[in-house]
C-alpha atoms as a PDB file:
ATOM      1  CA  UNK A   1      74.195  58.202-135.548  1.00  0.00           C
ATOM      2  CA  UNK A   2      76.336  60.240-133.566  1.00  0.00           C
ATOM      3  CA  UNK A   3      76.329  59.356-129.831  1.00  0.00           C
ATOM      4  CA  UNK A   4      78.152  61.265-126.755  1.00  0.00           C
ATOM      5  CA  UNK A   5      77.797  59.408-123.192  1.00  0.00           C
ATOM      6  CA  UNK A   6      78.999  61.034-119.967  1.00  0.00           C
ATOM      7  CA  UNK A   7      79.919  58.458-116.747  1.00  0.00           C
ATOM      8  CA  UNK A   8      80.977  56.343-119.122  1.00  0.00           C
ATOM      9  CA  UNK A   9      82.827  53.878-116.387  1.00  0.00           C
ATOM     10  CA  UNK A  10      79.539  54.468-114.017  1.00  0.00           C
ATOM     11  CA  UNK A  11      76.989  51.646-113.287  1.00  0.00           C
ATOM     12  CA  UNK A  12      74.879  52.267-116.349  1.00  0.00           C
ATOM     13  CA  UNK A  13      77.250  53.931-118.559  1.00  0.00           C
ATOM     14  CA  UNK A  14      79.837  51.269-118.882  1.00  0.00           C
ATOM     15  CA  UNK A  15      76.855  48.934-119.808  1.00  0.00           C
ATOM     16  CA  UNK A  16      75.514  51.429-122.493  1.00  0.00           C
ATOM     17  CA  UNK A  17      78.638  51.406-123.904  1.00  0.00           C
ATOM     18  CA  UNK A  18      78.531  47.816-125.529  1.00  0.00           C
ATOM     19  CA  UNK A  19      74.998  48.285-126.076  1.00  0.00           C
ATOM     20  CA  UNK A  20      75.444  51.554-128.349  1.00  0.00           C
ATOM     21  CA  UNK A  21      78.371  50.159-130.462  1.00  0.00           C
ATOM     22  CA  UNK A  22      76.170  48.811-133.123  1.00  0.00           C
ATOM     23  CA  UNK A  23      74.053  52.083-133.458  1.00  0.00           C
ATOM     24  CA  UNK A  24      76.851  54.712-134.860  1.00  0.00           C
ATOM     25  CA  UNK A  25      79.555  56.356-133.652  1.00  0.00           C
ATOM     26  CA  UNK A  26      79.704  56.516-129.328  1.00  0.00           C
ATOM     27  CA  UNK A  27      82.436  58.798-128.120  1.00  0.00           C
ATOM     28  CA  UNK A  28      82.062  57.254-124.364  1.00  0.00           C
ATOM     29  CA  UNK A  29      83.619  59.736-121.759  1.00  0.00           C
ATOM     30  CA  UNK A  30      84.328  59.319-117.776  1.00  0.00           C
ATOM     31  CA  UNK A  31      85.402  62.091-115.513  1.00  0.00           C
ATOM     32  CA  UNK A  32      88.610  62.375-116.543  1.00  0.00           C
ATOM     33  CA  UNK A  33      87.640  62.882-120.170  1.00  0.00           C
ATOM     34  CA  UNK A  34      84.661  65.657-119.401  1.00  0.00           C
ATOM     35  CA  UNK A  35      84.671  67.364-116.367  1.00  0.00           C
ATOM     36  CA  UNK A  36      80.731  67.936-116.375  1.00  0.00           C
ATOM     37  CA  UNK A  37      81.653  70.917-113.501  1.00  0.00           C
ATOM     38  CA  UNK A  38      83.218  72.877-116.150  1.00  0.00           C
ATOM     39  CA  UNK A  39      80.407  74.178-118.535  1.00  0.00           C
ATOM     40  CA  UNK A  40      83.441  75.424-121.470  1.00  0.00           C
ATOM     41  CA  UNK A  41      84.822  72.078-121.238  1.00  0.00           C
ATOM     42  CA  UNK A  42      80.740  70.533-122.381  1.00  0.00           C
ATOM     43  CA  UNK A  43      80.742  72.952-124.528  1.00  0.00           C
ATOM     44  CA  UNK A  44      84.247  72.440-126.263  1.00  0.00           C
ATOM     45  CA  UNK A  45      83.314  68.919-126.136  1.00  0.00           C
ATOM     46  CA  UNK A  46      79.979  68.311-127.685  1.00  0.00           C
ATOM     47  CA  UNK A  47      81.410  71.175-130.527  1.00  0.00           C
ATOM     48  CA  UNK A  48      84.417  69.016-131.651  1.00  0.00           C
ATOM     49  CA  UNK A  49      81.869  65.224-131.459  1.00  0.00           C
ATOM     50  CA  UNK A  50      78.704  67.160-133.095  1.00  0.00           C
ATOM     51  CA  UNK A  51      76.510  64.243-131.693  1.00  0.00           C
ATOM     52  CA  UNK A  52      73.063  63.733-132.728  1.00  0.00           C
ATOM     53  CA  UNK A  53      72.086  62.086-129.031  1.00  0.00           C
ATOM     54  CA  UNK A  54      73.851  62.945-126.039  1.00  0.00           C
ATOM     55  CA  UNK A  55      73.344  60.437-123.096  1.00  0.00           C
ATOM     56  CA  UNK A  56      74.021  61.409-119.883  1.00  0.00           C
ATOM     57  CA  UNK A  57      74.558  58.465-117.474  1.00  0.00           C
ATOM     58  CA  UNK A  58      76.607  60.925-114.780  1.00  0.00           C
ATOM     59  CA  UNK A  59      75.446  60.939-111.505  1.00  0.00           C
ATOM     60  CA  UNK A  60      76.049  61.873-107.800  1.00  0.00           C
ATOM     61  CA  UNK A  61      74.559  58.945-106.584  1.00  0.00           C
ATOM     62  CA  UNK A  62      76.023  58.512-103.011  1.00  0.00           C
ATOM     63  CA  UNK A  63      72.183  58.803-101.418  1.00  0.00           C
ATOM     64  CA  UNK A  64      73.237  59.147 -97.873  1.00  0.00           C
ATOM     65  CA  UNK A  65      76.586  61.404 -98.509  1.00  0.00           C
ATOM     66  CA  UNK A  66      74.357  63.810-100.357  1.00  0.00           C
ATOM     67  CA  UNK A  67      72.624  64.840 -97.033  1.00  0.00           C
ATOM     68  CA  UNK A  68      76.183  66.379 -95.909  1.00  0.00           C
ATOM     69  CA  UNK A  69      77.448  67.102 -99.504  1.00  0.00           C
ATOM     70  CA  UNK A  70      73.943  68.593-100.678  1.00  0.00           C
ATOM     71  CA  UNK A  71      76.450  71.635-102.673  1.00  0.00           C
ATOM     72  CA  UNK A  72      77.730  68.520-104.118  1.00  0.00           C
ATOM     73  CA  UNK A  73      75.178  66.555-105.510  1.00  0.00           C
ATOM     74  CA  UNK A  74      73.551  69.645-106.945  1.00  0.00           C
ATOM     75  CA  UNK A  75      76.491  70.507-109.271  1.00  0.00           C
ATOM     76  CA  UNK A  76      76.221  67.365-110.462  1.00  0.00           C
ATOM     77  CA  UNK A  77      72.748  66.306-110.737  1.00  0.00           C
ATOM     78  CA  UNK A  78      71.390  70.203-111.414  1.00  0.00           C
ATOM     79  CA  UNK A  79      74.053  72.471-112.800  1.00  0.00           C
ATOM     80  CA  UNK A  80      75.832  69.866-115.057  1.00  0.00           C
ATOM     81  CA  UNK A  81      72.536  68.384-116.373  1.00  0.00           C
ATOM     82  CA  UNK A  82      71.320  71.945-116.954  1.00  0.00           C
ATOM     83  CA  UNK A  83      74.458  73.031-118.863  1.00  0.00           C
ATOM     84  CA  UNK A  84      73.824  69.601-120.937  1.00  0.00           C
ATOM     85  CA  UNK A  85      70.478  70.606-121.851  1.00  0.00           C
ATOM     86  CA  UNK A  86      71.585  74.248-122.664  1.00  0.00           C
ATOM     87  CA  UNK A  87      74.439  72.923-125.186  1.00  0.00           C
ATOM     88  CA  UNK A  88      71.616  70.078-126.245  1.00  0.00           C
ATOM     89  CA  UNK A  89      69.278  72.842-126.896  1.00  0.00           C
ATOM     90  CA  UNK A  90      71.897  74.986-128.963  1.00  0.00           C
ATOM     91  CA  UNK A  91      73.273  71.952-131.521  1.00  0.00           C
ATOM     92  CA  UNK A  92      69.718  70.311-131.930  1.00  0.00           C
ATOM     93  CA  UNK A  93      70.875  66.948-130.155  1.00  0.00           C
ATOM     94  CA  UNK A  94      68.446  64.384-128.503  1.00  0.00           C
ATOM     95  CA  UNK A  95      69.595  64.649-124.803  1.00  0.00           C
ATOM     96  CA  UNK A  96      68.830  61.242-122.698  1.00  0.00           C
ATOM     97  CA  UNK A  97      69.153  61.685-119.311  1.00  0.00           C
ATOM     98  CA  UNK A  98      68.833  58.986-116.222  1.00  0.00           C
ATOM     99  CA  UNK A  99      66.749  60.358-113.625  1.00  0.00           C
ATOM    100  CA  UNK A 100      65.153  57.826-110.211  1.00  0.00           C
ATOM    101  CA  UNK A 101      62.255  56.881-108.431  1.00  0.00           C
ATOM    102  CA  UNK A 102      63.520  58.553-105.042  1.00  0.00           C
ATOM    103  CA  UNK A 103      61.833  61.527-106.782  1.00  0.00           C
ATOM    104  CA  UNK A 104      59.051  60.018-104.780  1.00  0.00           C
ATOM    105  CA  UNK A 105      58.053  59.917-101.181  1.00  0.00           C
ATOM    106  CA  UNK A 106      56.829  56.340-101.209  1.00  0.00           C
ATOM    107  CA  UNK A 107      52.764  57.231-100.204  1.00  0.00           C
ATOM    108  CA  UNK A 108      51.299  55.798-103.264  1.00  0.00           C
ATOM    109  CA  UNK A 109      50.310  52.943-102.750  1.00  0.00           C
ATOM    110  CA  UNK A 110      50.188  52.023-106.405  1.00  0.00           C
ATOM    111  CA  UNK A 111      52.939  52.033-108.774  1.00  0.00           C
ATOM    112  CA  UNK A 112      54.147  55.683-110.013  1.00  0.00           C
ATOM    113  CA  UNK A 113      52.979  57.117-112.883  1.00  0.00           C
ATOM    114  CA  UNK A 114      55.211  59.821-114.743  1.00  0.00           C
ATOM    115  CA  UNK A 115      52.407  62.382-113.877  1.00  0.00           C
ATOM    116  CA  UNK A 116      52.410  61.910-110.389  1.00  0.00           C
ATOM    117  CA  UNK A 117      54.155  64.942-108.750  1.00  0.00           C
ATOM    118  CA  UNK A 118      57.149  64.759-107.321  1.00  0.00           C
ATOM    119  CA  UNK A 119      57.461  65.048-103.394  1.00  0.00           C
ATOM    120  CA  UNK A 120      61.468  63.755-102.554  1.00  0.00           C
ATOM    121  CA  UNK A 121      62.502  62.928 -99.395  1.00  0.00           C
ATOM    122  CA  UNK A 122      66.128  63.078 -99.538  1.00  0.00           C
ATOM    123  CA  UNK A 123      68.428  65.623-101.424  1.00  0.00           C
ATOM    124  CA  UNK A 124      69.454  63.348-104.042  1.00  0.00           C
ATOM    125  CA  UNK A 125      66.207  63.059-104.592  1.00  0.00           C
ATOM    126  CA  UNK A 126      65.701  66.942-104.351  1.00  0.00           C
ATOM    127  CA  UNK A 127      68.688  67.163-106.802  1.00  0.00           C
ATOM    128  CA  UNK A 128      67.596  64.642-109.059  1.00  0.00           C
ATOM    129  CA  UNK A 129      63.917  66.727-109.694  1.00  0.00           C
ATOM    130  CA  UNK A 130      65.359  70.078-110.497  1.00  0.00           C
ATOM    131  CA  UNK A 131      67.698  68.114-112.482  1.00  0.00           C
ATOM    132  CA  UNK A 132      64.406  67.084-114.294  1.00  0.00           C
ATOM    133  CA  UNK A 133      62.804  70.620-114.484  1.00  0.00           C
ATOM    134  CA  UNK A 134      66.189  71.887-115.747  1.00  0.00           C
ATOM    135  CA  UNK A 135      65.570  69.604-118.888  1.00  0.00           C
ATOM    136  CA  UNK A 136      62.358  70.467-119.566  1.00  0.00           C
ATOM    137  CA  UNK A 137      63.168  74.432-119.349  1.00  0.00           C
ATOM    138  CA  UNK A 138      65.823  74.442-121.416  1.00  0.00           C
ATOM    139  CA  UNK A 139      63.589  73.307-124.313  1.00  0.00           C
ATOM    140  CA  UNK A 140      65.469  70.674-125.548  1.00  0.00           C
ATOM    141  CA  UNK A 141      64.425  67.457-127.191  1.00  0.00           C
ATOM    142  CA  UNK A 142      65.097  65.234-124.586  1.00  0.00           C
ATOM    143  CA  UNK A 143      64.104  61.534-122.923  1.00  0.00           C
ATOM    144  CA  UNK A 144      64.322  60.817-119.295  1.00  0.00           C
ATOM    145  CA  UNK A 145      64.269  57.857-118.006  1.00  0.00           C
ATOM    146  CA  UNK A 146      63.088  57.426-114.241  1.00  0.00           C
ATOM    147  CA  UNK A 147      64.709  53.645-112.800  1.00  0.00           C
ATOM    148  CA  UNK A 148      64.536  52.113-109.784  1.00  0.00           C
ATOM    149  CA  UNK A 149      67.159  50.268-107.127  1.00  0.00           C
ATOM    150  CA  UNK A 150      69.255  50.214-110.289  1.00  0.00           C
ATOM    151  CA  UNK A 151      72.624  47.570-109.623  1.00  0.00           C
ATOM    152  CA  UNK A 152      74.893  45.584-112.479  1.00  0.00           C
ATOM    153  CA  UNK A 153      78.015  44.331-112.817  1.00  0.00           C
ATOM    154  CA  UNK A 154      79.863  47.572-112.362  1.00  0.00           C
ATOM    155  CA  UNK A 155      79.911  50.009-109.442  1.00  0.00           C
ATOM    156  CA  UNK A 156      79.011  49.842-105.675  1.00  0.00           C
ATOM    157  CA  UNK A 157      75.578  48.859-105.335  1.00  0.00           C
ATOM    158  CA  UNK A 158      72.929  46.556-103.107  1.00  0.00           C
ATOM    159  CA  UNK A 159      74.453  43.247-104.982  1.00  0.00           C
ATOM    160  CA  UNK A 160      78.085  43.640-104.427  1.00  0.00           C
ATOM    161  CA  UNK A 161      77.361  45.270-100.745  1.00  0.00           C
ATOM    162  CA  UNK A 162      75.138  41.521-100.202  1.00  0.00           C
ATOM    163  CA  UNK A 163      77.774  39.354-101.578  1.00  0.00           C
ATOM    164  CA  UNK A 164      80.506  41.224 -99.396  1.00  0.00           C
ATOM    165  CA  UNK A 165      78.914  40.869 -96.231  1.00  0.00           C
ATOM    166  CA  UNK A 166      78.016  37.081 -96.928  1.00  0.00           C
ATOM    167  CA  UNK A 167      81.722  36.748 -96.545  1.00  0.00           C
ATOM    168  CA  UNK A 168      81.912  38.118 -93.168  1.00  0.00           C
ATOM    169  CA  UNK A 169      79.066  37.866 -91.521  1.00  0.00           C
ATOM    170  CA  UNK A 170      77.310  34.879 -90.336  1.00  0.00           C
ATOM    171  CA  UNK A 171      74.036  36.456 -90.529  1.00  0.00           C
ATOM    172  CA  UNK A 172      72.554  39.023 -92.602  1.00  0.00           C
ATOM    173  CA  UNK A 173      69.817  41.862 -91.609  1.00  0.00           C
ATOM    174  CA  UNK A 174      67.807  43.906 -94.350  1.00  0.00           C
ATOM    175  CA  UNK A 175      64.832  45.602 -94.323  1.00  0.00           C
ATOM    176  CA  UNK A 176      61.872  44.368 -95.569  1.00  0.00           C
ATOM    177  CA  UNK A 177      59.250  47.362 -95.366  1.00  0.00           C
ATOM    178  CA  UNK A 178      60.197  48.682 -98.515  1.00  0.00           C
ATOM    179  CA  UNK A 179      58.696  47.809-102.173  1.00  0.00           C
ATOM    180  CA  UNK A 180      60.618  48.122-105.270  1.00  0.00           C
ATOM    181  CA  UNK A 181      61.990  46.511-108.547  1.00  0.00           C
ATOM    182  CA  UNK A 182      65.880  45.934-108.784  1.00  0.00           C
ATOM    183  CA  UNK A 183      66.492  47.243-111.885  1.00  0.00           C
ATOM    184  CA  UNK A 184      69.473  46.257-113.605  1.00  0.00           C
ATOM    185  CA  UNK A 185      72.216  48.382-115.630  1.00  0.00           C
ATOM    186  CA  UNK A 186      72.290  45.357-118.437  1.00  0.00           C
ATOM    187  CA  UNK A 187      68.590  45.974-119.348  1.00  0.00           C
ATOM    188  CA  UNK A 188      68.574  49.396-118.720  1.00  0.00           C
ATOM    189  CA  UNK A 189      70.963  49.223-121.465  1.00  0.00           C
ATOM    190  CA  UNK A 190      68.980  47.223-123.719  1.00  0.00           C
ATOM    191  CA  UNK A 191      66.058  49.409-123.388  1.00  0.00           C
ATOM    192  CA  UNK A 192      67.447  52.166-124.417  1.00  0.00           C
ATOM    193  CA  UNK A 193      69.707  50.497-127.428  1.00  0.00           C
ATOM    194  CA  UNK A 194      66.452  49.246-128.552  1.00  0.00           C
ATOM    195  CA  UNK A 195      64.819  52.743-128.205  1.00  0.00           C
ATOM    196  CA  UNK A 196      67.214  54.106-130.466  1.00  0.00           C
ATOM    197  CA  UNK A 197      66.714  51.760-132.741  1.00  0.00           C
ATOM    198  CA  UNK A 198      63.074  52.311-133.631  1.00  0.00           C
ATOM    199  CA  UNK A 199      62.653  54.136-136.550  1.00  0.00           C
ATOM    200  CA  UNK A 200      60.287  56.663-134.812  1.00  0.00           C
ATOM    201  CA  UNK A 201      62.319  57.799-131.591  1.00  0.00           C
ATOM    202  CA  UNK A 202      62.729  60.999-133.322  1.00  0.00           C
ATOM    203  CA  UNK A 203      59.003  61.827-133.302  1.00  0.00           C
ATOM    204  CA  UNK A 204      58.226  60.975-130.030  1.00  0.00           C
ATOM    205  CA  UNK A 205      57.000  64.113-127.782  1.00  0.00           C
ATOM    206  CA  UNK A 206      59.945  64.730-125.087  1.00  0.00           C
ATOM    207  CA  UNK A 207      58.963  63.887-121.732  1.00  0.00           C
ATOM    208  CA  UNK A 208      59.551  61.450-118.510  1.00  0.00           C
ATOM    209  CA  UNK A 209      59.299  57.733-119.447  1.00  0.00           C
ATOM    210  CA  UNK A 210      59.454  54.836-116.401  1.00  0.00           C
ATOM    211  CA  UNK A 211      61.805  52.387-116.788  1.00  0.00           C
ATOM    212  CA  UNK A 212      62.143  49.455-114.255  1.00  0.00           C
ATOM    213  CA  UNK A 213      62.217  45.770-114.023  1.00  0.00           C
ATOM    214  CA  UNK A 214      59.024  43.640-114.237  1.00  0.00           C
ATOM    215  CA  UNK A 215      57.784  42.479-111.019  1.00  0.00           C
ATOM    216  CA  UNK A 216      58.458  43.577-107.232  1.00  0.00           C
ATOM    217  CA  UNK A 217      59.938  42.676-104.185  1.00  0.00           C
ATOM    218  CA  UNK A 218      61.502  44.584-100.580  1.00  0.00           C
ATOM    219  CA  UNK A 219      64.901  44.653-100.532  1.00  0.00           C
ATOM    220  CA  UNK A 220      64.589  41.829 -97.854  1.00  0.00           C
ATOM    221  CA  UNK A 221      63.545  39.549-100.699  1.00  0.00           C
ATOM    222  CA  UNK A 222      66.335  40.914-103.479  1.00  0.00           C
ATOM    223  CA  UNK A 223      68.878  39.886-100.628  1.00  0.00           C
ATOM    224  CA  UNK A 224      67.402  36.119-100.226  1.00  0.00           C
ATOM    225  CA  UNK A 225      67.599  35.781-104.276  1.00  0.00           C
ATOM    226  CA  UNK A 226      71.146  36.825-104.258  1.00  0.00           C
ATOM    227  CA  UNK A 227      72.105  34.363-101.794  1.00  0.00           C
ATOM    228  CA  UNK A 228      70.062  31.426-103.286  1.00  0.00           C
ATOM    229  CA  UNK A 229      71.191  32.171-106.755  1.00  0.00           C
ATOM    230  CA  UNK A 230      75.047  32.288-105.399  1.00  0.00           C
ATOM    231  CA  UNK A 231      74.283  29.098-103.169  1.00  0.00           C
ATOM    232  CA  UNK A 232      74.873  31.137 -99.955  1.00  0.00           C
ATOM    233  CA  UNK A 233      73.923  29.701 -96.707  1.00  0.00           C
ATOM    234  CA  UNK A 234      73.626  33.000 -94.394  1.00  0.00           C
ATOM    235  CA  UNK A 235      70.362  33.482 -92.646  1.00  0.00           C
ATOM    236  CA  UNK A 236      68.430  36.846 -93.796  1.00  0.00           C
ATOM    237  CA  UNK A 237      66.721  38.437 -91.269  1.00  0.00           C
ATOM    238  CA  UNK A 238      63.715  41.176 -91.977  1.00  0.00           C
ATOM    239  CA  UNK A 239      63.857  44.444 -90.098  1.00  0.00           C
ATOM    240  CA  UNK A 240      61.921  47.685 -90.400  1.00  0.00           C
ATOM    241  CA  UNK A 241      63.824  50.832 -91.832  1.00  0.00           C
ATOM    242  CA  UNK A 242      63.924  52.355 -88.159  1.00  0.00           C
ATOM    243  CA  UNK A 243      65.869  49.323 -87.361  1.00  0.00           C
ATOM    244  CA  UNK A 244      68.234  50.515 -89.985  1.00  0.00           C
ATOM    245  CA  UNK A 245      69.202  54.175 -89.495  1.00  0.00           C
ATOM    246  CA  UNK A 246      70.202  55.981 -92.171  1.00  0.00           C
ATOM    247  CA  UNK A 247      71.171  59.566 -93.204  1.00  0.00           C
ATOM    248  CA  UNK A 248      68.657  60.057 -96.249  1.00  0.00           C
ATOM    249  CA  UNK A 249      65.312  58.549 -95.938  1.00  0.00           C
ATOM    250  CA  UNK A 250      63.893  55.841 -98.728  1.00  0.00           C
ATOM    251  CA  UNK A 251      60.438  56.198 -99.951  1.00  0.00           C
ATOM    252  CA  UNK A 252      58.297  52.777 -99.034  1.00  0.00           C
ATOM    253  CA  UNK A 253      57.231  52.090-102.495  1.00  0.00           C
ATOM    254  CA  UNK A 254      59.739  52.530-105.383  1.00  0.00           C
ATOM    255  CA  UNK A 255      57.301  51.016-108.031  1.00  0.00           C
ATOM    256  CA  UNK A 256      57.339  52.839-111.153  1.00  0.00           C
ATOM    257  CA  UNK A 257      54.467  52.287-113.956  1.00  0.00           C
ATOM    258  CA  UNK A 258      56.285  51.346-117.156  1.00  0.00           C
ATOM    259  CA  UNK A 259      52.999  51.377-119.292  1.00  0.00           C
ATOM    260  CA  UNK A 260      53.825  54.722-121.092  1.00  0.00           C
ATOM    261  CA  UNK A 261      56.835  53.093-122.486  1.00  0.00           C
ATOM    262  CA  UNK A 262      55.780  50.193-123.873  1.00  0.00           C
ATOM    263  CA  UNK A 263      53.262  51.765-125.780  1.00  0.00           C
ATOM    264  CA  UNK A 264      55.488  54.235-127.071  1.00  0.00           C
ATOM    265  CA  UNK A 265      58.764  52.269-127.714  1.00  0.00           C
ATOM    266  CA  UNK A 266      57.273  48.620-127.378  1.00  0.00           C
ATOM    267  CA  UNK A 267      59.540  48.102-124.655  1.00  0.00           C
ATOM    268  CA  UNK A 268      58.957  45.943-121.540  1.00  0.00           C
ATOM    269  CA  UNK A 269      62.101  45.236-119.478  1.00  0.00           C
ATOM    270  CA  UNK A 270      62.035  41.599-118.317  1.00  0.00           C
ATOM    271  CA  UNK A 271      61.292  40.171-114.784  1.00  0.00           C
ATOM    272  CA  UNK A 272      63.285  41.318-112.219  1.00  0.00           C
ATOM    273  CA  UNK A 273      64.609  37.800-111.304  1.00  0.00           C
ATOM    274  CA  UNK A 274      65.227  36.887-114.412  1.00  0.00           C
ATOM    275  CA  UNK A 275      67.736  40.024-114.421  1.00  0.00           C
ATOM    276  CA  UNK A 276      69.136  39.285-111.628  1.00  0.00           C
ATOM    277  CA  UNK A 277      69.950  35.736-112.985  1.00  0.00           C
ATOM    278  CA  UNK A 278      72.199  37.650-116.089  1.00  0.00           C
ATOM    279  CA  UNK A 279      74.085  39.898-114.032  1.00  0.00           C
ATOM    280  CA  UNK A 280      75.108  36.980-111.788  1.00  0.00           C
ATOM    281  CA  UNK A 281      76.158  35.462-115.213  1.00  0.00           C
ATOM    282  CA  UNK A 282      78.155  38.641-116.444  1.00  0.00           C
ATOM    283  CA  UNK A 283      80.217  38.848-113.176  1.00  0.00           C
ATOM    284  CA  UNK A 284      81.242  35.090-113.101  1.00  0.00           C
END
């Protein structure tokens, strides 16, 4: 198997690419190698690797930036994902592509299912659906994989911001009045190494598949866990969102339904604690 990953020193990415060495041939690029903003250089590209799966793990992820820097996040998350799924379309490759639950406004009260319609609240979350629709227009074969609060080893995220601040401040304040399941890079990883591994990914229909960590908790609680886990002493106190301003507004409940998934790949990624507890492991 032929495999071409974008963002390939991103969050996810640079945990893919471990997790696709055993599968074929990865040609792993960052920024530097394909500028995704330059629709010859895709094209030049996926023409000289001929890969039978392109994975796209490229984002403009800054979620409160992108309210300024909307022009921004939409080359990334639109044009570049719809120039992928063009070129995907044109050389018969399986495009993957990494899509989020802030595609969501948070009023469900149950978990999201991939049918529910989108209603964002933010634009990354505005970018990331017509990144979406672009796939599904172009007529590609393609996978998408909706996570949720998605942090690792790698990258700015919710962990390393917690563990920074427990250096410096004696007290910590995070909101508690939103749901969710941190989702981390190393199983996202997994899942989809063991998705391409199943004899049958081929002849699944394309389409939206959830993908996020067993279990739930509010941010709040993720915080506490990081700090008992790391033996950290500072106090965590629980605030309301309005107590926390920020430019681009979260949805309430992240929750993602990750039935359709298991029954089509027989995967089920494992309790969000117990990912939490492997990450901790990888960075030490």
């Amino acid at each position: 198997m032929r495999i071409l990953l974008t963002g390939s020193k991103g969050q996810v990415g640079s945990a893919l690419v471990p997790a696709l060495a055993p599968l074929g041939e990865v040609s792993a690029f960052d920024r530097q190698g394909l500028d995704l903003l330059d629709p010859q250089s895709i094209r030049n590209t996926i023409a000289q690797v001929k890969p039978g799966v392109i994975i796209n793990a490229a984002a403009y992820t800054a979620v409160d930036r992108a309210e300024r820097e909307q022009e921004a996040a939409f080359q990334v998350n639109f044009q570049a994902v719809k120039d992928l799924a063009r070129e995907a379309s044109s050389n018969d490759a399986l495009l993957v592509h990494f899509s989020t639950d802030y595609v969501f406004d948070g009023e469900k009260p149950a978990p999201y299912v991939e049918t529910d319609a989108p209603s964002p609240l933010s634009a990354y979350g505005r970018s990331k659906v017509a990144g979406e629709r672009a796939i599904a227009a172009s007529g590609c074969r393609h996978i998408i994989f909706r996570t949720s609060w998605v942090y690792g080893p790698a990258g700015r995220n919710f962990l390393h911001a917690i563990l920074a601040a427990a250096k410096t401040k004696p007290e910590l304040r995070v909101v508690d009045d939103q749901r969710g399941a941190p989702t981390s890079s190393l199983a996202i990883a997994g899942a989809l190494a063991q998705v391409l591994s199943s004899s049958n990914f081929l002849k699944k229909p394309s389409g939206i598949y959830h993908l996020s960590a067993s279990g739930e908790t509010s941010w709040h609680g993720f915080a506490t866990s990081i700090l008992e886990a790391e033996g950290l002493k500072n106090p965590v106190v629980a605030i309301r969102s309005d107590e926390f301003p920020v430019a681009a507004k979260r949805p309430k409940n992240s929750l993602l339904d990750n039935s359709k998934i298991g029954s089509a790949f027989g995967v089920t990624l494992p309790d969000w604690r117990q990912s939490l507890a492997a990450v901790l492991a990888a960075i030490h």
